[in-house]
PDB file of N, CA and C in Angstrom:
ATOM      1  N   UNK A   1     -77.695  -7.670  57.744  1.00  0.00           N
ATOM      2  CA  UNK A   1     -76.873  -7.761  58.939  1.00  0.00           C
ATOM      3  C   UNK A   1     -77.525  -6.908  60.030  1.00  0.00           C
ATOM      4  N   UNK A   2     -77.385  -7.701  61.377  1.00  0.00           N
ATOM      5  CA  UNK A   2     -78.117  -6.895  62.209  1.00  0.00           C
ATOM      6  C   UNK A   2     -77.586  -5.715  63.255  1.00  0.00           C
ATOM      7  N   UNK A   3     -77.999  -4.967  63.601  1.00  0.00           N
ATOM      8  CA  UNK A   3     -77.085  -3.922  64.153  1.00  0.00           C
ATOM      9  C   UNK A   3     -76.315  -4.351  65.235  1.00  0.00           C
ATOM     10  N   UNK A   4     -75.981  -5.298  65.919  1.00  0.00           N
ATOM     11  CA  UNK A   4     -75.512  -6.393  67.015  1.00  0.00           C
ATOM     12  C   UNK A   4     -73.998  -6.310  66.115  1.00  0.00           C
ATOM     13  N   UNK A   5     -74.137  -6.804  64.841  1.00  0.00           N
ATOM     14  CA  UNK A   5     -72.923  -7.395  63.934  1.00  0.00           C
ATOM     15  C   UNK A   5     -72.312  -6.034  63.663  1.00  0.00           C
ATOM     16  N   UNK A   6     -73.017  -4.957  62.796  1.00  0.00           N
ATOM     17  CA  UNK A   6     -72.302  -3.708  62.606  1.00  0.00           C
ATOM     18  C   UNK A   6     -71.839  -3.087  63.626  1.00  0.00           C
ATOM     19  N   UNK A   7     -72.019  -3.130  64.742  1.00  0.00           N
ATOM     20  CA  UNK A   7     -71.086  -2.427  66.043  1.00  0.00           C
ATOM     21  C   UNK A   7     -69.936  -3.435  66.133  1.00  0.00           C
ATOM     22  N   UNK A   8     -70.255  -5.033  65.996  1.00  0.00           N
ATOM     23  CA  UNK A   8     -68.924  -5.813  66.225  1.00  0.00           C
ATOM     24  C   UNK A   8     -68.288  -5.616  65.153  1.00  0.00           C
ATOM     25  N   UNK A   9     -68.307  -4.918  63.964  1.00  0.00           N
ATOM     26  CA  UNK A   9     -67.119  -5.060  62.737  1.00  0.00           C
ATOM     27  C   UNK A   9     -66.346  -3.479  63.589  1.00  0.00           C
ATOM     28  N   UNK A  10     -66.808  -2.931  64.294  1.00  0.00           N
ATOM     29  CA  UNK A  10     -65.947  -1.455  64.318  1.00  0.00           C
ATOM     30  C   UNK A  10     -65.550  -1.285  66.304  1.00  0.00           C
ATOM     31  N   UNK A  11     -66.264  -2.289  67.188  1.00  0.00           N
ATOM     32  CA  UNK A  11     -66.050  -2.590  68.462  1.00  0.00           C
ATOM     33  C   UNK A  11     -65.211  -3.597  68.932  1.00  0.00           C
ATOM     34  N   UNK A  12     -63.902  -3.896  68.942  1.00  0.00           N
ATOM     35  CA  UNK A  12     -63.638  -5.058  69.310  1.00  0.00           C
ATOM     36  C   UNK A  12     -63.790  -6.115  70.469  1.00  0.00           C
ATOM     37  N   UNK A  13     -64.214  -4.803  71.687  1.00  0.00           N
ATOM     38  CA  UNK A  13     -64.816  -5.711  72.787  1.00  0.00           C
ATOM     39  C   UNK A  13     -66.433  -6.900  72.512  1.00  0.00           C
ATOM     40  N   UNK A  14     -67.001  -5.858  71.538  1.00  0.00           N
ATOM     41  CA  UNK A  14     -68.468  -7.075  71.034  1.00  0.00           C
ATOM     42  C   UNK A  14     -67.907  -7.804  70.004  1.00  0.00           C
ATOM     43  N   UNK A  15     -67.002  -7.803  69.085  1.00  0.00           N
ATOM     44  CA  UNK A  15     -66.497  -8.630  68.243  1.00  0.00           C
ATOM     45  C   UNK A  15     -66.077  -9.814  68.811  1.00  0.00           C
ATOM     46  N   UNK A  16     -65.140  -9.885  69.706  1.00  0.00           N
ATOM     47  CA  UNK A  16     -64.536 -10.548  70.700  1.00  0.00           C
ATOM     48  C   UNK A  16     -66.176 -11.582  71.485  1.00  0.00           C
ATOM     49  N   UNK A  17     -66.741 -10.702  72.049  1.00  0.00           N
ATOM     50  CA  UNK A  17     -67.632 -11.731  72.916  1.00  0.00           C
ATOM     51  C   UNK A  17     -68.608 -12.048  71.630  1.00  0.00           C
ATOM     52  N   UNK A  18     -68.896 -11.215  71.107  1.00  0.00           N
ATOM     53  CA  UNK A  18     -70.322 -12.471  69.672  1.00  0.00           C
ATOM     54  C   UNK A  18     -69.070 -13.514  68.899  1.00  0.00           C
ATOM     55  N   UNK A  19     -68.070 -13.539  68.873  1.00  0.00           N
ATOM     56  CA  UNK A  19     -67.201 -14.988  68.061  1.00  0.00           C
ATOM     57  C   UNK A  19     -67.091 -16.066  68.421  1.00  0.00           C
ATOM     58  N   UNK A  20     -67.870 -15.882  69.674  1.00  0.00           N
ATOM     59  CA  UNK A  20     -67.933 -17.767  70.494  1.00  0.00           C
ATOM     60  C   UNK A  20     -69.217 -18.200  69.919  1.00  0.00           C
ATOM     61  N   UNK A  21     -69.575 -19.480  69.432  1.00  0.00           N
ATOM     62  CA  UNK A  21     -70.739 -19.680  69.825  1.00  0.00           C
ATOM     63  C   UNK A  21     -71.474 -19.653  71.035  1.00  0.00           C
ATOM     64  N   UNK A  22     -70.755 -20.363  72.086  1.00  0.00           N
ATOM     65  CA  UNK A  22     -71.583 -20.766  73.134  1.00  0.00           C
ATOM     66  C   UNK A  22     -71.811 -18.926  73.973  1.00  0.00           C
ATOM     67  N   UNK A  23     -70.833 -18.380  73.612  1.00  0.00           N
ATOM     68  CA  UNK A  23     -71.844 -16.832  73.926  1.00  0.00           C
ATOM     69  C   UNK A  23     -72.800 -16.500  72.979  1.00  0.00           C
ATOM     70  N   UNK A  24     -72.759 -16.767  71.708  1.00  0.00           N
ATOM     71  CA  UNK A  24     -73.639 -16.207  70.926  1.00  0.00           C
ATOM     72  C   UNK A  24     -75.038 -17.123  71.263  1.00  0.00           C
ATOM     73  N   UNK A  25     -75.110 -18.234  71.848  1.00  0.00           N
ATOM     74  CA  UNK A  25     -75.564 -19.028  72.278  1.00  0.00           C
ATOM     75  C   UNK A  25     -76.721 -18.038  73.778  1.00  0.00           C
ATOM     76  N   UNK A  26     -75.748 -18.017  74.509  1.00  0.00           N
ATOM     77  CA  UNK A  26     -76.354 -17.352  75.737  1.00  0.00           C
ATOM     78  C   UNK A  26     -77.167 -15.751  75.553  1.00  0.00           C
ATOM     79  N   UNK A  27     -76.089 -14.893  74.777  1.00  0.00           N
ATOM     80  CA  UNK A  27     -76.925 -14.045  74.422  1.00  0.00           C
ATOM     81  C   UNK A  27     -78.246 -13.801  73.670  1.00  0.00           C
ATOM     82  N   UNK A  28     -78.343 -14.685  72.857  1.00  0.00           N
ATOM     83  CA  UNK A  28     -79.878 -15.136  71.698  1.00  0.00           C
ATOM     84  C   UNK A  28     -80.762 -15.712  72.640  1.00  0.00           C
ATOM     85  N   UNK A  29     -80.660 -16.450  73.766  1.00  0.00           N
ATOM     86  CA  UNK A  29     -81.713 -16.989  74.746  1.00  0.00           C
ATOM     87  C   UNK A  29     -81.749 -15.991  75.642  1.00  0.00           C
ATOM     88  N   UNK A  30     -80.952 -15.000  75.860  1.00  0.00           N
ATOM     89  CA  UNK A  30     -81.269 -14.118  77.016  1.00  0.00           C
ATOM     90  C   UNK A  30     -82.313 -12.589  76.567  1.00  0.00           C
ATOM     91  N   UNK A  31     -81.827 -12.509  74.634  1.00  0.00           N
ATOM     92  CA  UNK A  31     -82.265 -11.520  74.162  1.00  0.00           C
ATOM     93  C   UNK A  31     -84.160 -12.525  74.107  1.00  0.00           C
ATOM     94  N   UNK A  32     -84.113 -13.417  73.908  1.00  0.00           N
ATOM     95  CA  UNK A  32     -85.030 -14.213  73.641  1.00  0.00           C
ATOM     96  C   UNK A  32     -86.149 -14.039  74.892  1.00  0.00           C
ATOM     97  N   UNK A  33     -85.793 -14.626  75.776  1.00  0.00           N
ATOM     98  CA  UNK A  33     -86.400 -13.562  76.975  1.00  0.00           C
ATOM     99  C   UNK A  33     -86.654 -12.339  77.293  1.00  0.00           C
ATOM    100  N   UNK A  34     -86.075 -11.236  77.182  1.00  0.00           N
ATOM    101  CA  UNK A  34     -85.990  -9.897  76.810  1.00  0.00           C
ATOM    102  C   UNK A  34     -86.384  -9.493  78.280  1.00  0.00           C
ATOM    103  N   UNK A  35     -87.414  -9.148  79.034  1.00  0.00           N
ATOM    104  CA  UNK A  35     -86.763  -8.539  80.558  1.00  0.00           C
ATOM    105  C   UNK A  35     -86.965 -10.030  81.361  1.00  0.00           C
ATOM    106  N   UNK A  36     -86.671 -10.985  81.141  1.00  0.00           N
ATOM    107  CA  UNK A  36     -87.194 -12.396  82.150  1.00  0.00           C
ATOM    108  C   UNK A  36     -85.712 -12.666  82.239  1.00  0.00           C
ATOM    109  N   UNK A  37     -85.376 -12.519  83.706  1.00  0.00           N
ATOM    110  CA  UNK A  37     -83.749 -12.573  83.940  1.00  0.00           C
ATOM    111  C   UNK A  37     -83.483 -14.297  84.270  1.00  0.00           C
ATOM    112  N   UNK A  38     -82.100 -14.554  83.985  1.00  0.00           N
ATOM    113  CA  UNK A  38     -82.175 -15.816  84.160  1.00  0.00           C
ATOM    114  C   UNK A  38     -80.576 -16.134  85.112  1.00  0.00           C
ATOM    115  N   UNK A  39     -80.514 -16.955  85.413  1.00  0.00           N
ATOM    116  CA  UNK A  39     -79.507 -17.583  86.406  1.00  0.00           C
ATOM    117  C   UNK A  39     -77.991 -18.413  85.672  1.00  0.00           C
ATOM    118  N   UNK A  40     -77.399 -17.998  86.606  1.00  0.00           N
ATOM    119  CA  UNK A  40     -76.451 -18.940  85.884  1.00  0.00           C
ATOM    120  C   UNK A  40     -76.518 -21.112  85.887  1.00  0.00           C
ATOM    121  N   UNK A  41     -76.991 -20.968  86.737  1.00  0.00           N
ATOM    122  CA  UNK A  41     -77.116 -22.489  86.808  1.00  0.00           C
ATOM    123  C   UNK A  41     -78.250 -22.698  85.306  1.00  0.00           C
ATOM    124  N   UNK A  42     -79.382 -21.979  85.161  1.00  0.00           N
ATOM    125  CA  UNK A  42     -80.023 -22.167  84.178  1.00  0.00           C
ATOM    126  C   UNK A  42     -79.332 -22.280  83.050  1.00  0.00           C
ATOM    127  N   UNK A  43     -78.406 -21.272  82.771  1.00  0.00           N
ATOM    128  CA  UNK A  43     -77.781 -21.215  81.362  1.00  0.00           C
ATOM    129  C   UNK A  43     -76.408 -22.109  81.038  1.00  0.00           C
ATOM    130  N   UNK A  44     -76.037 -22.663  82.442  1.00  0.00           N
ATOM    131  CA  UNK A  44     -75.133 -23.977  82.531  1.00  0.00           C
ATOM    132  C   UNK A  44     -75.832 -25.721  81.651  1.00  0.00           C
ATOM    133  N   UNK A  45     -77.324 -25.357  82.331  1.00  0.00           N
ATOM    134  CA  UNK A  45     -78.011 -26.213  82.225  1.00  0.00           C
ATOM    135  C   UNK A  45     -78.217 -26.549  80.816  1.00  0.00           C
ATOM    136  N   UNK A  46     -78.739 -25.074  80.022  1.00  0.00           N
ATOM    137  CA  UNK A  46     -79.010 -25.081  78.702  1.00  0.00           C
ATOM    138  C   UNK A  46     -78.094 -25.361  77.699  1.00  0.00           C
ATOM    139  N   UNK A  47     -76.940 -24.851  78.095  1.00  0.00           N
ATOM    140  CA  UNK A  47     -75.598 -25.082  77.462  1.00  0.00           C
ATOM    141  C   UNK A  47     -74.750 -26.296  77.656  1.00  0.00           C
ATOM    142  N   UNK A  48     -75.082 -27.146  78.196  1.00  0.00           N
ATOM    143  CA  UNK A  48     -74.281 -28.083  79.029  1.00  0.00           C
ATOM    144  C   UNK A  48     -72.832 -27.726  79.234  1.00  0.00           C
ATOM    145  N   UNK A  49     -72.469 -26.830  80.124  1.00  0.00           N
ATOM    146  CA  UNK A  49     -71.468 -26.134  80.506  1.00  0.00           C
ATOM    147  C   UNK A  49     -71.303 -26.428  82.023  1.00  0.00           C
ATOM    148  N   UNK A  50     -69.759 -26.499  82.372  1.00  0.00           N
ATOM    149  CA  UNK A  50     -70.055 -26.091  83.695  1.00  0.00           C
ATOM    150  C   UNK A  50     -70.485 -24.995  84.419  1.00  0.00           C
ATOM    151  N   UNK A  51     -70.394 -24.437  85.826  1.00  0.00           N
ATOM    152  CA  UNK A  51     -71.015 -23.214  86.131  1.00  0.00           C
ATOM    153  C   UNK A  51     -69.468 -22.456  86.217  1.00  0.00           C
ATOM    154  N   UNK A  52     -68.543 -22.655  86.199  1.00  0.00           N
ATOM    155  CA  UNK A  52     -67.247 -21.362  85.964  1.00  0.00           C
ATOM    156  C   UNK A  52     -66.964 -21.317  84.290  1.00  0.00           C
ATOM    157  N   UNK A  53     -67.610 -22.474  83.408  1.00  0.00           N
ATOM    158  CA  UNK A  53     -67.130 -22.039  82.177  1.00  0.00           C
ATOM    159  C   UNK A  53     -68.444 -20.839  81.792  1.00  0.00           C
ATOM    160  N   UNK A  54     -69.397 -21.351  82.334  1.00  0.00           N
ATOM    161  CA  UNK A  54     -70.845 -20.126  82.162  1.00  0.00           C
ATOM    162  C   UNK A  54     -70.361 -18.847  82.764  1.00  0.00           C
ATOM    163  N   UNK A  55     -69.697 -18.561  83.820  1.00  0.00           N
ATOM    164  CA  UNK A  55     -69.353 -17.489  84.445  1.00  0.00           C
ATOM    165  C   UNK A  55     -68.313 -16.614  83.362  1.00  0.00           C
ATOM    166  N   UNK A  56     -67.474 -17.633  82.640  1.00  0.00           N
ATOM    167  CA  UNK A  56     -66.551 -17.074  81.841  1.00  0.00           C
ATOM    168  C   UNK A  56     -67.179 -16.174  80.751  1.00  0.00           C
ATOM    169  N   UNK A  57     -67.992 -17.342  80.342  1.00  0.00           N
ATOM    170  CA  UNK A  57     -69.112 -16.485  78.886  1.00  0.00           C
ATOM    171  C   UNK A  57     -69.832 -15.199  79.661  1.00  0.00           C
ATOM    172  N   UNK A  58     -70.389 -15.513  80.946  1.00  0.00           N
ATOM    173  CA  UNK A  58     -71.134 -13.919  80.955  1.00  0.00           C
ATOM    174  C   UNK A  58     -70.323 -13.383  81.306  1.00  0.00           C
ATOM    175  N   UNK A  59     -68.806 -12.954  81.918  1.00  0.00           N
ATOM    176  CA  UNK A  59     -67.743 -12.007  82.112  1.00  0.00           C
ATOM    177  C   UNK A  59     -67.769 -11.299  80.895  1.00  0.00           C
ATOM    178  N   UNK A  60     -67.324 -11.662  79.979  1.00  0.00           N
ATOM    179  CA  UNK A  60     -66.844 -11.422  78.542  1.00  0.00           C
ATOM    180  C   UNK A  60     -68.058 -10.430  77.876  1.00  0.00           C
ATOM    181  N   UNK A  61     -69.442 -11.402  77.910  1.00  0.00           N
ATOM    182  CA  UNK A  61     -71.148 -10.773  77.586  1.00  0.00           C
ATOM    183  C   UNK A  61     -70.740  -9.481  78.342  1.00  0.00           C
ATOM    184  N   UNK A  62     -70.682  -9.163  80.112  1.00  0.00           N
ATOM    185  CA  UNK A  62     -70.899  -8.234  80.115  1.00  0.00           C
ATOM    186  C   UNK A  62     -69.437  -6.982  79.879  1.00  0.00           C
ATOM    187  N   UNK A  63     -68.567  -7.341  79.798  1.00  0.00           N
ATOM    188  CA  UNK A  63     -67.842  -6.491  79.598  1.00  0.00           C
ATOM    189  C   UNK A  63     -67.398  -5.798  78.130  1.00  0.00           C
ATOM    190  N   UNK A  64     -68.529  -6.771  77.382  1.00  0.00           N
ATOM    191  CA  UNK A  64     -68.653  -6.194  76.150  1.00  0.00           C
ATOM    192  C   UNK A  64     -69.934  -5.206  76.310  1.00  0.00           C
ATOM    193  N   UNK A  65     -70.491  -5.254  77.471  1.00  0.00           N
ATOM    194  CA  UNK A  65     -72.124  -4.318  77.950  1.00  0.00           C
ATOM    195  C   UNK A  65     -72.939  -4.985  76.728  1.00  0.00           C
ATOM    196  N   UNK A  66     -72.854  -6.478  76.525  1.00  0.00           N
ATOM    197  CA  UNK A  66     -74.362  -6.881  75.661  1.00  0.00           C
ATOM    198  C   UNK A  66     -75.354  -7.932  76.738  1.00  0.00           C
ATOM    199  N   UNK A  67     -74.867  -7.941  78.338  1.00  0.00           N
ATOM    200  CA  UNK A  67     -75.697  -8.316  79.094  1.00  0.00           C
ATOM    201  C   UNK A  67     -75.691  -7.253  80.235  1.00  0.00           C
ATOM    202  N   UNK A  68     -76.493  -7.415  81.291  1.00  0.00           N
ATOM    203  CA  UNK A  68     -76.768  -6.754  82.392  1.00  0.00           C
ATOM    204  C   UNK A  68     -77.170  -8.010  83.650  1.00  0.00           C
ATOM    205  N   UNK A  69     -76.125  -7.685  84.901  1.00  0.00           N
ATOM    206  CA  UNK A  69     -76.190  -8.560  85.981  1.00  0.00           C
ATOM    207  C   UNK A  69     -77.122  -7.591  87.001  1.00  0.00           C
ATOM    208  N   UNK A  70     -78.444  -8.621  86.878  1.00  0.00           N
ATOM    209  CA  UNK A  70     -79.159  -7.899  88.301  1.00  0.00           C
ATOM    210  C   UNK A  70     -79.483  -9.067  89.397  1.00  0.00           C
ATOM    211  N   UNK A  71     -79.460  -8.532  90.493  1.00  0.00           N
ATOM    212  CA  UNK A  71     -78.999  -9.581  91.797  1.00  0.00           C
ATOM    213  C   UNK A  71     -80.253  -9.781  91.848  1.00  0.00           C
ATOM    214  N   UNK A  72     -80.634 -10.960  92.591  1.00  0.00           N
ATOM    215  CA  UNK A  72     -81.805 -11.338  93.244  1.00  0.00           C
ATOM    216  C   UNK A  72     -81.181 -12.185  94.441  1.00  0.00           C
ATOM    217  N   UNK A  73     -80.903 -11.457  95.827  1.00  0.00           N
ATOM    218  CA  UNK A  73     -80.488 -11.940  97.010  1.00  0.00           C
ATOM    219  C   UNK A  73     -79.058 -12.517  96.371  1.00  0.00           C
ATOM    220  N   UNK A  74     -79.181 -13.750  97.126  1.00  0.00           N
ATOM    221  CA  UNK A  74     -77.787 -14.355  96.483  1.00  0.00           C
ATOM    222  C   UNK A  74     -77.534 -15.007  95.565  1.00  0.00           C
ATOM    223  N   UNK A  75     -78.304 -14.866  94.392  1.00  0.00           N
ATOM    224  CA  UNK A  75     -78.639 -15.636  93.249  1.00  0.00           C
ATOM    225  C   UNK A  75     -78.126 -14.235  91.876  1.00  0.00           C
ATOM    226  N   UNK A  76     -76.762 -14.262  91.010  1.00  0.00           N
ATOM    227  CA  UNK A  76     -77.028 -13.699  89.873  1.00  0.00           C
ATOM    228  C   UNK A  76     -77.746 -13.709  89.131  1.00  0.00           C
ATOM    229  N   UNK A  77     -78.566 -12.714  88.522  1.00  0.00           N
ATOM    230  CA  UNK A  77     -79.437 -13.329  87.242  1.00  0.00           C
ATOM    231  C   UNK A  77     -79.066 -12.235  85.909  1.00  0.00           C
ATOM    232  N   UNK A  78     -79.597 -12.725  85.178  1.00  0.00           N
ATOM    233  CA  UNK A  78     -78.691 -11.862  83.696  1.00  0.00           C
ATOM    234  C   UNK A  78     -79.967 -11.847  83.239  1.00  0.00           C
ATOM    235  N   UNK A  79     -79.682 -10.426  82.453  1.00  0.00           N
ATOM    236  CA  UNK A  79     -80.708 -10.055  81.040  1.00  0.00           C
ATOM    237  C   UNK A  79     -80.025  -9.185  80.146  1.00  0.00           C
ATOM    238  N   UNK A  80     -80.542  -9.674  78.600  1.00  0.00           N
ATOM    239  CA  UNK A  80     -79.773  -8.907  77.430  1.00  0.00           C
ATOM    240  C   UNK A  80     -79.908  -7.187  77.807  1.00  0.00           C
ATOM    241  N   UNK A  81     -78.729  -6.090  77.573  1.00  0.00           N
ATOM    242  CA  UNK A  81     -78.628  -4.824  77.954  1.00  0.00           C
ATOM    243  C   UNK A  81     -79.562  -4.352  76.558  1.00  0.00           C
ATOM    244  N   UNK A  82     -79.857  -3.479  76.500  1.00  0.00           N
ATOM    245  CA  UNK A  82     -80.869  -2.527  75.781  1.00  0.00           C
ATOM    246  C   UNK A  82     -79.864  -2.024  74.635  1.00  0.00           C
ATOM    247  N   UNK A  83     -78.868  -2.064  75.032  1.00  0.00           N
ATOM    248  CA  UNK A  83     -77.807  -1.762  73.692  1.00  0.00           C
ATOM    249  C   UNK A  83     -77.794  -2.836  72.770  1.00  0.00           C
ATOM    250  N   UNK A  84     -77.854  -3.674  72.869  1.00  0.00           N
ATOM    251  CA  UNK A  84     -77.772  -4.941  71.898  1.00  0.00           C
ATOM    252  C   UNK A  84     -78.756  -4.391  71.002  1.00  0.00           C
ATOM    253  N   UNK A  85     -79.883  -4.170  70.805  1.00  0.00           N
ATOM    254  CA  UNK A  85     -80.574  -3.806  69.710  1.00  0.00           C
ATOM    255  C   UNK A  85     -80.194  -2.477  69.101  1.00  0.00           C
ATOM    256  N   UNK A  86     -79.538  -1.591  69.838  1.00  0.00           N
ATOM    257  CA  UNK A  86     -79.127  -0.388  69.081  1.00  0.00           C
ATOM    258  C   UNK A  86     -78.066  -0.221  68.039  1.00  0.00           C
TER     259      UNK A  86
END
């Protein structure tokens, strides 16, 4: 088990956001990238999601702090937070 899972058996905010797929989904392509930030329309795209159900999944990602929102002008872009591996 990877240390991602042992913080979600004793965190309920990461328990909560890794029990979706389609987050567990977004987070594994974002950790997958590792500093290459990506957009929400991208991860709509990948997911076949709309862009407010994608917004929903990264709310949740980051308020569990297993993503990080960095701006590029007027464009969000996301990358997995450095805690996820700890």
């Amino acid at each position: 088990m990877g240390p991602l899972f042992r913080r979600a058996r004793t965190d309920p905010l990461i328990a909560r956001a890794v029990s979706h797929p389609r987050r567990m989904a977004v987070l594994a392509y974002l950790m997958h990238k590792q500093d290459e930030a990506s957009d929400e329309a991208e991860l709509a795209e990948l997911l076949t999601l709309s862009l407010p159900a994608v917004r929903y999944h990264l709310t949740v990602l980051r308020g569990a702090d297993l993503i990080t929102c960095v701006e590029a002008g007027a464009t969000a872009r996301y990358i997995a937070a450095a805690a996820v591996d700890a």
